[in-house]
PDB file of N, CA and C in Angstrom:
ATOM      1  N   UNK A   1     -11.301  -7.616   9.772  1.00  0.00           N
ATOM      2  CA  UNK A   1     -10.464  -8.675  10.296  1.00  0.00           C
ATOM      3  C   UNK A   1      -9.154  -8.690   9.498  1.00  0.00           C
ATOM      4  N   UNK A   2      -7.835  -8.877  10.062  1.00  0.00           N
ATOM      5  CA  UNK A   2      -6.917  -8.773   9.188  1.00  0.00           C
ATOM      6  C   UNK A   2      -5.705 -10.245   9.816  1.00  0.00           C
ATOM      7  N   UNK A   3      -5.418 -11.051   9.094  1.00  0.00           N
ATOM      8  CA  UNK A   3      -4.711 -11.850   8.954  1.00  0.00           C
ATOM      9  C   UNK A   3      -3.091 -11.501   8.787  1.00  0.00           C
ATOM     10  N   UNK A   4      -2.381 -12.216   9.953  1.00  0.00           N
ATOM     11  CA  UNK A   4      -0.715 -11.811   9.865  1.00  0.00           C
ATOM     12  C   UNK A   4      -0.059 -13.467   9.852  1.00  0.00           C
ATOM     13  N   UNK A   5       0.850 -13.283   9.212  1.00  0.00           N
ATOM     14  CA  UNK A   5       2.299 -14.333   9.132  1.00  0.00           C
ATOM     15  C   UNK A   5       3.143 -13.906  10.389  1.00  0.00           C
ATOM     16  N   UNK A   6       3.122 -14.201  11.547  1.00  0.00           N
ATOM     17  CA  UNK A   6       4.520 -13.853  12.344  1.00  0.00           C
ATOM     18  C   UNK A   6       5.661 -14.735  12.357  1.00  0.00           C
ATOM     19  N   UNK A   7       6.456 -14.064  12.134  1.00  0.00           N
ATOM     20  CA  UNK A   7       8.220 -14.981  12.300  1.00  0.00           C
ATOM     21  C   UNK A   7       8.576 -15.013  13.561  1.00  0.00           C
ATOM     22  N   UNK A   8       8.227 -15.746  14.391  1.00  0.00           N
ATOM     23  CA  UNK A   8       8.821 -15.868  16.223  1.00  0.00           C
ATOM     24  C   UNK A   8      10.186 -16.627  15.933  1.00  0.00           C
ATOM     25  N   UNK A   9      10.632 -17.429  17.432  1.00  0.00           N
ATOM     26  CA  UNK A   9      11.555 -17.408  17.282  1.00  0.00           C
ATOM     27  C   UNK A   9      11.102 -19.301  17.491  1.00  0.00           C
ATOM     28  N   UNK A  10       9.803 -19.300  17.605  1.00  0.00           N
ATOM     29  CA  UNK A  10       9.490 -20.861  17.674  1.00  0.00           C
ATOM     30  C   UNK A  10       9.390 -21.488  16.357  1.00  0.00           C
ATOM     31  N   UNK A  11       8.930 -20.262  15.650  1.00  0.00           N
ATOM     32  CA  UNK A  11       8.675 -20.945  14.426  1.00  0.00           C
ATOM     33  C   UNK A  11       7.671 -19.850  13.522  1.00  0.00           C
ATOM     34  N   UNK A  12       7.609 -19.596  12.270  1.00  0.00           N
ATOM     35  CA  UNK A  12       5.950 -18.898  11.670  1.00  0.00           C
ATOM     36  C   UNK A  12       4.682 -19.070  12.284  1.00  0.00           C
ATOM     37  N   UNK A  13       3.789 -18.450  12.359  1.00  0.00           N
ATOM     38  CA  UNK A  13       2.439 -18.603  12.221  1.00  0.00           C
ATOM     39  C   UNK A  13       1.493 -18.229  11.788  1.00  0.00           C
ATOM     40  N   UNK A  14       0.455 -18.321  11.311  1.00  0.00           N
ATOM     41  CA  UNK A  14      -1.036 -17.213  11.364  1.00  0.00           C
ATOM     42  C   UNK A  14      -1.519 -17.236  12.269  1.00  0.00           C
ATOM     43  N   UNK A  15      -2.023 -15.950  12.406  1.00  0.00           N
ATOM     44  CA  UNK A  15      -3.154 -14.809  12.903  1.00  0.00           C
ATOM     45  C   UNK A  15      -4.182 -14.849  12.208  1.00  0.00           C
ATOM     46  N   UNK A  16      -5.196 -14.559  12.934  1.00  0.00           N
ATOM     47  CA  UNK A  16      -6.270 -13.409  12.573  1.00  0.00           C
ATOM     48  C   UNK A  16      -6.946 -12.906  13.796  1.00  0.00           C
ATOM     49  N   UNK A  17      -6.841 -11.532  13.505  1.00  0.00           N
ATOM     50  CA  UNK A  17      -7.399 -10.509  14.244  1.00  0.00           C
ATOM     51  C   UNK A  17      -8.214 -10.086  14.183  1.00  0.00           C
ATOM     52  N   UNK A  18      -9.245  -9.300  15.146  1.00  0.00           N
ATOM     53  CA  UNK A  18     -10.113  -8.354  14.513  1.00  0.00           C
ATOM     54  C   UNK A  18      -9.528  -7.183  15.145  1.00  0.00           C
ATOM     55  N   UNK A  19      -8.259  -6.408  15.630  1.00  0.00           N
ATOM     56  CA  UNK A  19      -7.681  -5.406  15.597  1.00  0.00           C
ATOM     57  C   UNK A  19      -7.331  -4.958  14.088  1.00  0.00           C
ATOM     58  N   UNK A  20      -7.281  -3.645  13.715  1.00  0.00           N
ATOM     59  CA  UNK A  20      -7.190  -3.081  12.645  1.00  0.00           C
ATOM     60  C   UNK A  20      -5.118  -3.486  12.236  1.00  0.00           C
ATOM     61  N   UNK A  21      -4.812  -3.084  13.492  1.00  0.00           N
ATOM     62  CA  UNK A  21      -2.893  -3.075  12.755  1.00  0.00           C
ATOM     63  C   UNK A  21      -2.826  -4.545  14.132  1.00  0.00           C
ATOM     64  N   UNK A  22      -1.222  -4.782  13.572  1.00  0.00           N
ATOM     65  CA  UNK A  22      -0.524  -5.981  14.889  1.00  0.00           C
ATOM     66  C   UNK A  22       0.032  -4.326  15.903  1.00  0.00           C
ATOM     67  N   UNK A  23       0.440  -3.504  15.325  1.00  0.00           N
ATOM     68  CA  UNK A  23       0.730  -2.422  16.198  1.00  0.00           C
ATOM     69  C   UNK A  23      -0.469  -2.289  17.430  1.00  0.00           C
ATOM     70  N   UNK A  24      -1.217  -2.540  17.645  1.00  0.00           N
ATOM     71  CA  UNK A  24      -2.108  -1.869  18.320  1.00  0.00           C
ATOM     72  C   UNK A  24      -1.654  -2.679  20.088  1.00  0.00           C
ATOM     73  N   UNK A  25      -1.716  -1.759  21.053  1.00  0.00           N
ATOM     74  CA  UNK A  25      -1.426  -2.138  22.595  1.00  0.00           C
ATOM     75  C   UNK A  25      -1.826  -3.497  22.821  1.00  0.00           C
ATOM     76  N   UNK A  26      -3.259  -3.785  22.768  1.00  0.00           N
ATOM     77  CA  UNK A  26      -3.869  -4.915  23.200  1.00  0.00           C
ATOM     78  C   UNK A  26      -3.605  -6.326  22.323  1.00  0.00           C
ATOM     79  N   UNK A  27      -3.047  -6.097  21.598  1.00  0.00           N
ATOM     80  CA  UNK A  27      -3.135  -7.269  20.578  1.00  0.00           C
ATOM     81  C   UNK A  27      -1.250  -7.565  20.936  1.00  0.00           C
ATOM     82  N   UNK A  28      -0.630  -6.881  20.963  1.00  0.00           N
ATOM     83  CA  UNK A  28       0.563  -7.101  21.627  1.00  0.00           C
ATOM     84  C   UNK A  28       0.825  -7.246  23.137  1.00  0.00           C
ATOM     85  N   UNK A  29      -0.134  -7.197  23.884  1.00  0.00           N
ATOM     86  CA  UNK A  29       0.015  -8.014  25.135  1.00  0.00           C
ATOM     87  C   UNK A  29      -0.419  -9.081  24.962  1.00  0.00           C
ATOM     88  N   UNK A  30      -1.278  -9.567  24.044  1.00  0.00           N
ATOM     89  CA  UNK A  30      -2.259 -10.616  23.897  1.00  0.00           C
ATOM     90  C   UNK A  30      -0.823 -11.818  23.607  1.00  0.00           C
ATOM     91  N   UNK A  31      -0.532 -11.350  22.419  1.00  0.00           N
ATOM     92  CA  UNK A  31       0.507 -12.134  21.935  1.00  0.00           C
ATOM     93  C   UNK A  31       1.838 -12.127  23.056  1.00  0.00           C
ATOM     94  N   UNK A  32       1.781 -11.427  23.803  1.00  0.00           N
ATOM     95  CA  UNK A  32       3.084 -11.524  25.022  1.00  0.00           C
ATOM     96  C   UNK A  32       2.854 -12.372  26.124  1.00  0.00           C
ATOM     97  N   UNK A  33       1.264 -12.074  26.018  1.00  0.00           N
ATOM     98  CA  UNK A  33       1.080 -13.592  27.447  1.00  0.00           C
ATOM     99  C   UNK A  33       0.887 -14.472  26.669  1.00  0.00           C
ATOM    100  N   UNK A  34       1.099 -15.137  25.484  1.00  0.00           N
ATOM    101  CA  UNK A  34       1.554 -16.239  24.768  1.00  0.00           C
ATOM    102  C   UNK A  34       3.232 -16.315  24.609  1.00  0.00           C
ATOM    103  N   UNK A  35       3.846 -15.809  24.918  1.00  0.00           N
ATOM    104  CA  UNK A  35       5.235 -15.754  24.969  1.00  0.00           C
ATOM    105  C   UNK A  35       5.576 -15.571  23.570  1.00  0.00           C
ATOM    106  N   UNK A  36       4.605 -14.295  23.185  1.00  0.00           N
ATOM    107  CA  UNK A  36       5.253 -14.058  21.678  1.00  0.00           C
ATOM    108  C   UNK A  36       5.200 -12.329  21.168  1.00  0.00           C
ATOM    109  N   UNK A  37       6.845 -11.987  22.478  1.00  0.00           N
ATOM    110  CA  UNK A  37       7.643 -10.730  22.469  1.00  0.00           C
ATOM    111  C   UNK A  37       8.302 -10.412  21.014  1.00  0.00           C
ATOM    112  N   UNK A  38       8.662 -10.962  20.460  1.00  0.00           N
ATOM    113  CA  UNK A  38       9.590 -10.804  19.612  1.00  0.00           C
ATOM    114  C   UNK A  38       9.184 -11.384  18.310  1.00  0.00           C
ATOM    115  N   UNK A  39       8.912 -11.055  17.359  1.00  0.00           N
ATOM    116  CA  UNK A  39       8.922 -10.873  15.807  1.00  0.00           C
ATOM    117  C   UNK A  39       8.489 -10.091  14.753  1.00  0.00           C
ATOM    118  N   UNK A  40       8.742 -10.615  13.791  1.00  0.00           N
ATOM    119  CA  UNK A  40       8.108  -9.914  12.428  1.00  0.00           C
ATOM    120  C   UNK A  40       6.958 -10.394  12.159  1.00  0.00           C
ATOM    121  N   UNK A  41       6.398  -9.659  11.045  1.00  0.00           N
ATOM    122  CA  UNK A  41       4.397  -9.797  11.438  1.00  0.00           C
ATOM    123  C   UNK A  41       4.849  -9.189   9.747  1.00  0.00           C
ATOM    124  N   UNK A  42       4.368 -10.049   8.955  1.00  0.00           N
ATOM    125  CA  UNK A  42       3.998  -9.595   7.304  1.00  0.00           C
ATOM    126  C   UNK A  42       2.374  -9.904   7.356  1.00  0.00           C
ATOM    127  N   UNK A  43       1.803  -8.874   6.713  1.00  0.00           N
ATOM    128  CA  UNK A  43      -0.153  -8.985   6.757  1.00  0.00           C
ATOM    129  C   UNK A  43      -0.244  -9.615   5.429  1.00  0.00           C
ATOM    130  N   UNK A  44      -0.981 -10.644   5.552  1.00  0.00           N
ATOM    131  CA  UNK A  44      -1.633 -11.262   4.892  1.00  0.00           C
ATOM    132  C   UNK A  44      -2.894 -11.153   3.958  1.00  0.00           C
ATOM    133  N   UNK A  45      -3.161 -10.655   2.752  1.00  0.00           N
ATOM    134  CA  UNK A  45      -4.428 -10.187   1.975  1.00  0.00           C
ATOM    135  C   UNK A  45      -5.523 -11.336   2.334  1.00  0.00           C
ATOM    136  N   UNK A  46      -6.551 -10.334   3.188  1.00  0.00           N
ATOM    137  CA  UNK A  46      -7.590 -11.664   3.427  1.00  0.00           C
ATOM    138  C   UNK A  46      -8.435 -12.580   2.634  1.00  0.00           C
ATOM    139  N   UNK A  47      -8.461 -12.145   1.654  1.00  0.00           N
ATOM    140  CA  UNK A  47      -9.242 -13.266   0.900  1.00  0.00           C
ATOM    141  C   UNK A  47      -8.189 -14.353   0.371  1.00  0.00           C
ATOM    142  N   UNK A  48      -7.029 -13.760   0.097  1.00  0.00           N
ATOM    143  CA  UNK A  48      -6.318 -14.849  -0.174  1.00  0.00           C
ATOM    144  C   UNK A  48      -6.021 -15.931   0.605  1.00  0.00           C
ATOM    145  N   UNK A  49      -5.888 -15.191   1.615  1.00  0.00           N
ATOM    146  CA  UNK A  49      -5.870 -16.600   3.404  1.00  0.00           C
ATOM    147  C   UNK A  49      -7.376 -17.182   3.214  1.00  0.00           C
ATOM    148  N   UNK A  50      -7.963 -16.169   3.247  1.00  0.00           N
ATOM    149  CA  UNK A  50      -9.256 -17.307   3.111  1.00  0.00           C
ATOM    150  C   UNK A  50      -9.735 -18.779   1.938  1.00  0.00           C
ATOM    151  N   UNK A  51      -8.714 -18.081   0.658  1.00  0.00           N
ATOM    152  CA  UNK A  51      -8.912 -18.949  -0.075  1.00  0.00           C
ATOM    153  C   UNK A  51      -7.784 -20.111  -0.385  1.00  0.00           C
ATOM    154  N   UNK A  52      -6.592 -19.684   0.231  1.00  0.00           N
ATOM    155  CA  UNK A  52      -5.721 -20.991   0.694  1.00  0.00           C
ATOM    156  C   UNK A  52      -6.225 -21.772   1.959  1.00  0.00           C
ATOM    157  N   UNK A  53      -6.556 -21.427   2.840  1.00  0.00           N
ATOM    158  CA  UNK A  53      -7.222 -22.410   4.048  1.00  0.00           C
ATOM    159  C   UNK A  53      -8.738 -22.803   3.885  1.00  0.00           C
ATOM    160  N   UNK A  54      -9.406 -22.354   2.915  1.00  0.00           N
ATOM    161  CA  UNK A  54     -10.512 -23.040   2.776  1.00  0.00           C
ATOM    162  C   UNK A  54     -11.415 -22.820   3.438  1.00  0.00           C
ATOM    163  N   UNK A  55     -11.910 -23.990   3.943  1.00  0.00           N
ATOM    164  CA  UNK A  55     -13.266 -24.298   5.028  1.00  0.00           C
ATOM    165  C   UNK A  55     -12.416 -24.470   6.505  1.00  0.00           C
ATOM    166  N   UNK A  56     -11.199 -24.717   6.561  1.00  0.00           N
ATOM    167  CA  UNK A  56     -10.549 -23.926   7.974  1.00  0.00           C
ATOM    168  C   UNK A  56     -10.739 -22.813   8.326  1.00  0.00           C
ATOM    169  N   UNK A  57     -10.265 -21.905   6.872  1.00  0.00           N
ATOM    170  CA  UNK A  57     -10.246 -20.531   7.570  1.00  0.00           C
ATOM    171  C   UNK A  57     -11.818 -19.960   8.302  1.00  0.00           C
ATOM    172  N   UNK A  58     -12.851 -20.515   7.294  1.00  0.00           N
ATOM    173  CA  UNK A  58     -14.221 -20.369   8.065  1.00  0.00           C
ATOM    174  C   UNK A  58     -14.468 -20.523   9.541  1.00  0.00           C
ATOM    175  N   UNK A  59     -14.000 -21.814   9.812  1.00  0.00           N
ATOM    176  CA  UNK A  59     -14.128 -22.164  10.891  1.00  0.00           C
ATOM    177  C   UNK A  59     -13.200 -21.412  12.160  1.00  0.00           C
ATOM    178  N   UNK A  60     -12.160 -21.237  12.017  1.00  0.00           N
ATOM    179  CA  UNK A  60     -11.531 -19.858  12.881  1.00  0.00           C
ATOM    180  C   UNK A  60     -12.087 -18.859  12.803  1.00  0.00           C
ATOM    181  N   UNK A  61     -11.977 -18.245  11.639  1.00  0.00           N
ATOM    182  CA  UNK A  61     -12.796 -16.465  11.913  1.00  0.00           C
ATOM    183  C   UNK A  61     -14.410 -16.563  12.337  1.00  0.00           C
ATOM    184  N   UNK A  62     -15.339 -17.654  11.817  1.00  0.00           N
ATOM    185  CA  UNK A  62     -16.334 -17.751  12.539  1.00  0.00           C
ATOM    186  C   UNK A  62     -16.423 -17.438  14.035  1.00  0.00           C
ATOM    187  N   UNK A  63     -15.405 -18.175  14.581  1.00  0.00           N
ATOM    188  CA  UNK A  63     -14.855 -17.834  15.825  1.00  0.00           C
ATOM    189  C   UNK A  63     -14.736 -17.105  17.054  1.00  0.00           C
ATOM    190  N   UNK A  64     -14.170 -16.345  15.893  1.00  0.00           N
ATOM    191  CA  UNK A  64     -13.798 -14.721  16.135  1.00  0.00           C
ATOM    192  C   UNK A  64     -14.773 -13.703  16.686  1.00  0.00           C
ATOM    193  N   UNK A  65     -14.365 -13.261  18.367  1.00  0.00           N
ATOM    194  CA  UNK A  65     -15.466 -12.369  18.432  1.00  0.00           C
ATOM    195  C   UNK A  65     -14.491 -11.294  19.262  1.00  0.00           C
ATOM    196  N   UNK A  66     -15.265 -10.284  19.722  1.00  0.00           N
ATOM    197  CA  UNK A  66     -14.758  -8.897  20.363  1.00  0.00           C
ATOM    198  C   UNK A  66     -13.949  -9.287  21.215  1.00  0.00           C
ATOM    199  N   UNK A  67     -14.678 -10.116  22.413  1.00  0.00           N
ATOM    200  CA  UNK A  67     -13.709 -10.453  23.878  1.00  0.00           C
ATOM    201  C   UNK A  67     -13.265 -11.154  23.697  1.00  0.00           C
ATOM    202  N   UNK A  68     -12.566 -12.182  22.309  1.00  0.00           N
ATOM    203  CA  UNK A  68     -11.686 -13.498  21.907  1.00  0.00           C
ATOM    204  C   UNK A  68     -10.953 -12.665  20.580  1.00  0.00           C
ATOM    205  N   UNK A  69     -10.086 -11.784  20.541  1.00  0.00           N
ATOM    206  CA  UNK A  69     -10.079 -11.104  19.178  1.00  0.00           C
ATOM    207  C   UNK A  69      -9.154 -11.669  18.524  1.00  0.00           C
ATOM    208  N   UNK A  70      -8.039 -12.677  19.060  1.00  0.00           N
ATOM    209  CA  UNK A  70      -6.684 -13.071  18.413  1.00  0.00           C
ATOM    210  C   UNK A  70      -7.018 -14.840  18.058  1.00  0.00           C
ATOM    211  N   UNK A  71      -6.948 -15.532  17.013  1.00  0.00           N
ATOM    212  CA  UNK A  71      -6.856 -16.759  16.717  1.00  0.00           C
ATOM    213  C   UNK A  71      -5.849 -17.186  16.008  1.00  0.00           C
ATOM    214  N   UNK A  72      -5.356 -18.620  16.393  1.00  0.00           N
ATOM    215  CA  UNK A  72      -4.068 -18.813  15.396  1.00  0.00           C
ATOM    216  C   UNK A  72      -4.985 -19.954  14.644  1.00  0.00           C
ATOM    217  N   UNK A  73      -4.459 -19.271  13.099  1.00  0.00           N
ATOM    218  CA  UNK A  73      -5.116 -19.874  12.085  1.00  0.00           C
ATOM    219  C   UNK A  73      -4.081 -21.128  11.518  1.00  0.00           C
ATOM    220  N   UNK A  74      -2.717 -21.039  11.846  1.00  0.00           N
ATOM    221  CA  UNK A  74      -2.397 -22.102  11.447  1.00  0.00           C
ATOM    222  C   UNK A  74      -0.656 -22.342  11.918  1.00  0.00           C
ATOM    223  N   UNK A  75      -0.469 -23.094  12.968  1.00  0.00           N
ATOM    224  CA  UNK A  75       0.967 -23.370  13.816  1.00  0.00           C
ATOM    225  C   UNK A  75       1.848 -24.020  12.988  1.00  0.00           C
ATOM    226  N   UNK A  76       1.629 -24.496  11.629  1.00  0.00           N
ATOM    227  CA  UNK A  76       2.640 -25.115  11.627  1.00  0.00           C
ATOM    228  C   UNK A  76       2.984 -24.413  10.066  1.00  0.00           C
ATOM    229  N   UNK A  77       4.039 -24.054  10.634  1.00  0.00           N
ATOM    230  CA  UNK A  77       5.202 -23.094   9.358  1.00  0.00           C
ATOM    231  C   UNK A  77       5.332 -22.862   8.286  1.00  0.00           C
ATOM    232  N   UNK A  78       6.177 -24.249   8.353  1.00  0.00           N
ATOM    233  CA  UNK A  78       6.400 -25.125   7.280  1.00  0.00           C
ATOM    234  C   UNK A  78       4.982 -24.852   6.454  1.00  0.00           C
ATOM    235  N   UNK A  79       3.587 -25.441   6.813  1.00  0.00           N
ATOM    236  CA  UNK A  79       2.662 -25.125   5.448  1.00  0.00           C
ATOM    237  C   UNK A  79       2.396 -23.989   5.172  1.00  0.00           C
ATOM    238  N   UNK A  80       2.092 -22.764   6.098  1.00  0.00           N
ATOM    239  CA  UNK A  80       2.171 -21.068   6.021  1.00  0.00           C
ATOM    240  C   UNK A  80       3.407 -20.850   4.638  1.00  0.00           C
ATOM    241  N   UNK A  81       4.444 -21.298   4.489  1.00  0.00           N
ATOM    242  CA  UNK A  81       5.461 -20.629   3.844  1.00  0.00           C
ATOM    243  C   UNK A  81       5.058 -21.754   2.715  1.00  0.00           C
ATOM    244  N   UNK A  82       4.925 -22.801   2.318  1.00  0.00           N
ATOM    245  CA  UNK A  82       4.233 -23.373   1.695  1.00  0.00           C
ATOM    246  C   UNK A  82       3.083 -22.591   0.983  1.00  0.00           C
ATOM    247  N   UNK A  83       2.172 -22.020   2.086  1.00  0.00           N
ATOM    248  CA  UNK A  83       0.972 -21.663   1.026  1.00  0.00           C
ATOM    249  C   UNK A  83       1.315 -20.301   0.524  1.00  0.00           C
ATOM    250  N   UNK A  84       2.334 -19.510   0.651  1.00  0.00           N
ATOM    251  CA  UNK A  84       2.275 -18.149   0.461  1.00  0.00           C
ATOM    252  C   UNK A  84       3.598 -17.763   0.175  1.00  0.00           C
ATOM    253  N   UNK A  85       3.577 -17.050  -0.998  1.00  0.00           N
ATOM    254  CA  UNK A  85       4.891 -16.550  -1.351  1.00  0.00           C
ATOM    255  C   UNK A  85       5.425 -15.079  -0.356  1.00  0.00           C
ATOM    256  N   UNK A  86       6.484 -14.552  -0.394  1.00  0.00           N
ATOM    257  CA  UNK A  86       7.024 -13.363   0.129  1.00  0.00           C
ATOM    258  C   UNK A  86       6.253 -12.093  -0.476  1.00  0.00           C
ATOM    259  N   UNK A  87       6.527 -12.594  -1.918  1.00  0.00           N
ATOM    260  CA  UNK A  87       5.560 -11.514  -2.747  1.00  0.00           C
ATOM    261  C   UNK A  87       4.186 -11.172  -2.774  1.00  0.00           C
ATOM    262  N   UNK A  88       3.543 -12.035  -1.814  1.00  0.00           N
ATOM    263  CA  UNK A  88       2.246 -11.729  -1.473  1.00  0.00           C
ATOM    264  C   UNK A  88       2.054 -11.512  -0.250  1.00  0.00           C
ATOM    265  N   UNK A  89       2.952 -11.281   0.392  1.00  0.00           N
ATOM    266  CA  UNK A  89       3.037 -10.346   1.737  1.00  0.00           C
ATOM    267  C   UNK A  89       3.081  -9.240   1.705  1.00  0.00           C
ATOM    268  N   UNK A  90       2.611  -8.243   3.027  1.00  0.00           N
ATOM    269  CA  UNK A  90       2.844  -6.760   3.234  1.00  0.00           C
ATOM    270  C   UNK A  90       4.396  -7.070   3.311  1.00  0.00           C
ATOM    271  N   UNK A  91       4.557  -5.685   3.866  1.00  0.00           N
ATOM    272  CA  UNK A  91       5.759  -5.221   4.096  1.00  0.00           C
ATOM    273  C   UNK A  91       5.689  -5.374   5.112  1.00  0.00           C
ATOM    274  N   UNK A  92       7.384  -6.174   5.850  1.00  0.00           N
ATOM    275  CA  UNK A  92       7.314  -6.598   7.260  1.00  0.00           C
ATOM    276  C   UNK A  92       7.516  -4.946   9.038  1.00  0.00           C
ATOM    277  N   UNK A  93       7.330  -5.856   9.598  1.00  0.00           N
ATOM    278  CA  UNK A  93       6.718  -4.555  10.513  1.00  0.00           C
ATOM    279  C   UNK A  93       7.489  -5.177  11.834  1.00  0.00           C
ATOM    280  N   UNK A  94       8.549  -5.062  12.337  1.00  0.00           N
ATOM    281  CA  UNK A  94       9.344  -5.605  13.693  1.00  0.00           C
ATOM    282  C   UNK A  94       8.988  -5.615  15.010  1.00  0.00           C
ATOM    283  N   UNK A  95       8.582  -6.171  15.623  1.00  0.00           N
ATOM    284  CA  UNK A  95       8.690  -6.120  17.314  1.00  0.00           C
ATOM    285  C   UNK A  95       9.912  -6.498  17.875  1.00  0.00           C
ATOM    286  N   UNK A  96      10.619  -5.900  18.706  1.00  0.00           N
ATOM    287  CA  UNK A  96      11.099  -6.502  19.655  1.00  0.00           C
ATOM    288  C   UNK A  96      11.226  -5.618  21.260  1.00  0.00           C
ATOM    289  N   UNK A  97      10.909  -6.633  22.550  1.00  0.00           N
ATOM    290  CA  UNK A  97      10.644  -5.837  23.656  1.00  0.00           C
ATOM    291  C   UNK A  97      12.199  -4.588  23.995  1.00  0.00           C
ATOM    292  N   UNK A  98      11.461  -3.594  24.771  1.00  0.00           N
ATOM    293  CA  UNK A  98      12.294  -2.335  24.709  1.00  0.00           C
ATOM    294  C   UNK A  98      12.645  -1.805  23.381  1.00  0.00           C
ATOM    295  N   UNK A  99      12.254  -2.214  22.368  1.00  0.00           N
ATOM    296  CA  UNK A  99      12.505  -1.311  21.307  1.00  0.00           C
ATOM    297  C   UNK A  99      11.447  -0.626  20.470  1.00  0.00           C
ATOM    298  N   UNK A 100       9.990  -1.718  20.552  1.00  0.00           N
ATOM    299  CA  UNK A 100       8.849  -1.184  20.054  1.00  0.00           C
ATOM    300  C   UNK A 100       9.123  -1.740  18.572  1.00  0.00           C
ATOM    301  N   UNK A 101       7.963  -0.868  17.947  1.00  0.00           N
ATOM    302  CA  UNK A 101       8.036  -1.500  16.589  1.00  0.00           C
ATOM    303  C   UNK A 101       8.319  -0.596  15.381  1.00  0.00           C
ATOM    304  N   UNK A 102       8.894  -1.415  14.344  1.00  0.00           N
ATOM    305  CA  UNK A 102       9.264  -0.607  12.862  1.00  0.00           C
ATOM    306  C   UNK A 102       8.604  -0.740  12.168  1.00  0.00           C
ATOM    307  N   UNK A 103       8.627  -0.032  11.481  1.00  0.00           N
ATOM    308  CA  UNK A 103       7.835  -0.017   9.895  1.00  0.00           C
ATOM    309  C   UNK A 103       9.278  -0.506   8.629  1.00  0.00           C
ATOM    310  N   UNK A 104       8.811  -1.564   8.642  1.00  0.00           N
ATOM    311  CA  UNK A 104      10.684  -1.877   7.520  1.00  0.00           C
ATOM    312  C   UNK A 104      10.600  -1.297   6.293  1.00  0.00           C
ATOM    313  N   UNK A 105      11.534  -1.223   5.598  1.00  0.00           N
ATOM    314  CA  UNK A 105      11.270  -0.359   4.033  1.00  0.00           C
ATOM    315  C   UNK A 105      11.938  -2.118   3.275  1.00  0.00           C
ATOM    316  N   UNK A 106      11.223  -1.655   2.285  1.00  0.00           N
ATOM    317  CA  UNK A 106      11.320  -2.982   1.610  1.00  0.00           C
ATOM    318  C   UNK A 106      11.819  -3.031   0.520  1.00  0.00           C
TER     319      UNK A 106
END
């Protein structure tokens, strides 16, 4: 299962997936019929999400199954950037439609 920060244009959020990358086909349509074409996606070290959200994060990834693979672990921003520094992010990774995605150098 791997946990992402995305930067949309509504606002941050968490993820968690049980796709291996945010690159992968299905997990980016998933997020497009949510109207979420466009952003950056920094991965999140999972135990650390697990151990800033607590007994939330349980309760989402519990969740989590094959034919439900995408959950948002947490909509509101503001506490995401709150609980997590930059420096404990991957390296960010770009979407945007017609262009596909980057690998950023950091």
């Amino acid at each position: 299962m791997k946990v992402f920060m995305l930067m949309t244009g509504s606002g941050p959020l968490m993820i968690l997936t049980s796709h291996a990358s945010i690159e992968d086909p299905q997990i980016l349509e998933k997020l497009a019929s949510k109207g979420i074409e466009k952003f950056l996606a920094y991965e999140v070290p999972f135990e650390l999400a697990r151990n800033r959200y607590g007994g939330h994060f349980n309760v989402v990834s519990q969740d989590l199954h094959e034919t439900d693979d995408l959950r948002v672990l947490d909509y509101n921003g503001e506490r995401a950037f709150k609980l997590f520094s930059f420096k404990e992010l991957g390296n960010p990774i770009s979407h945007e439609p017609g262009v596909g995605l980057v690998n950023e150098v950091a």
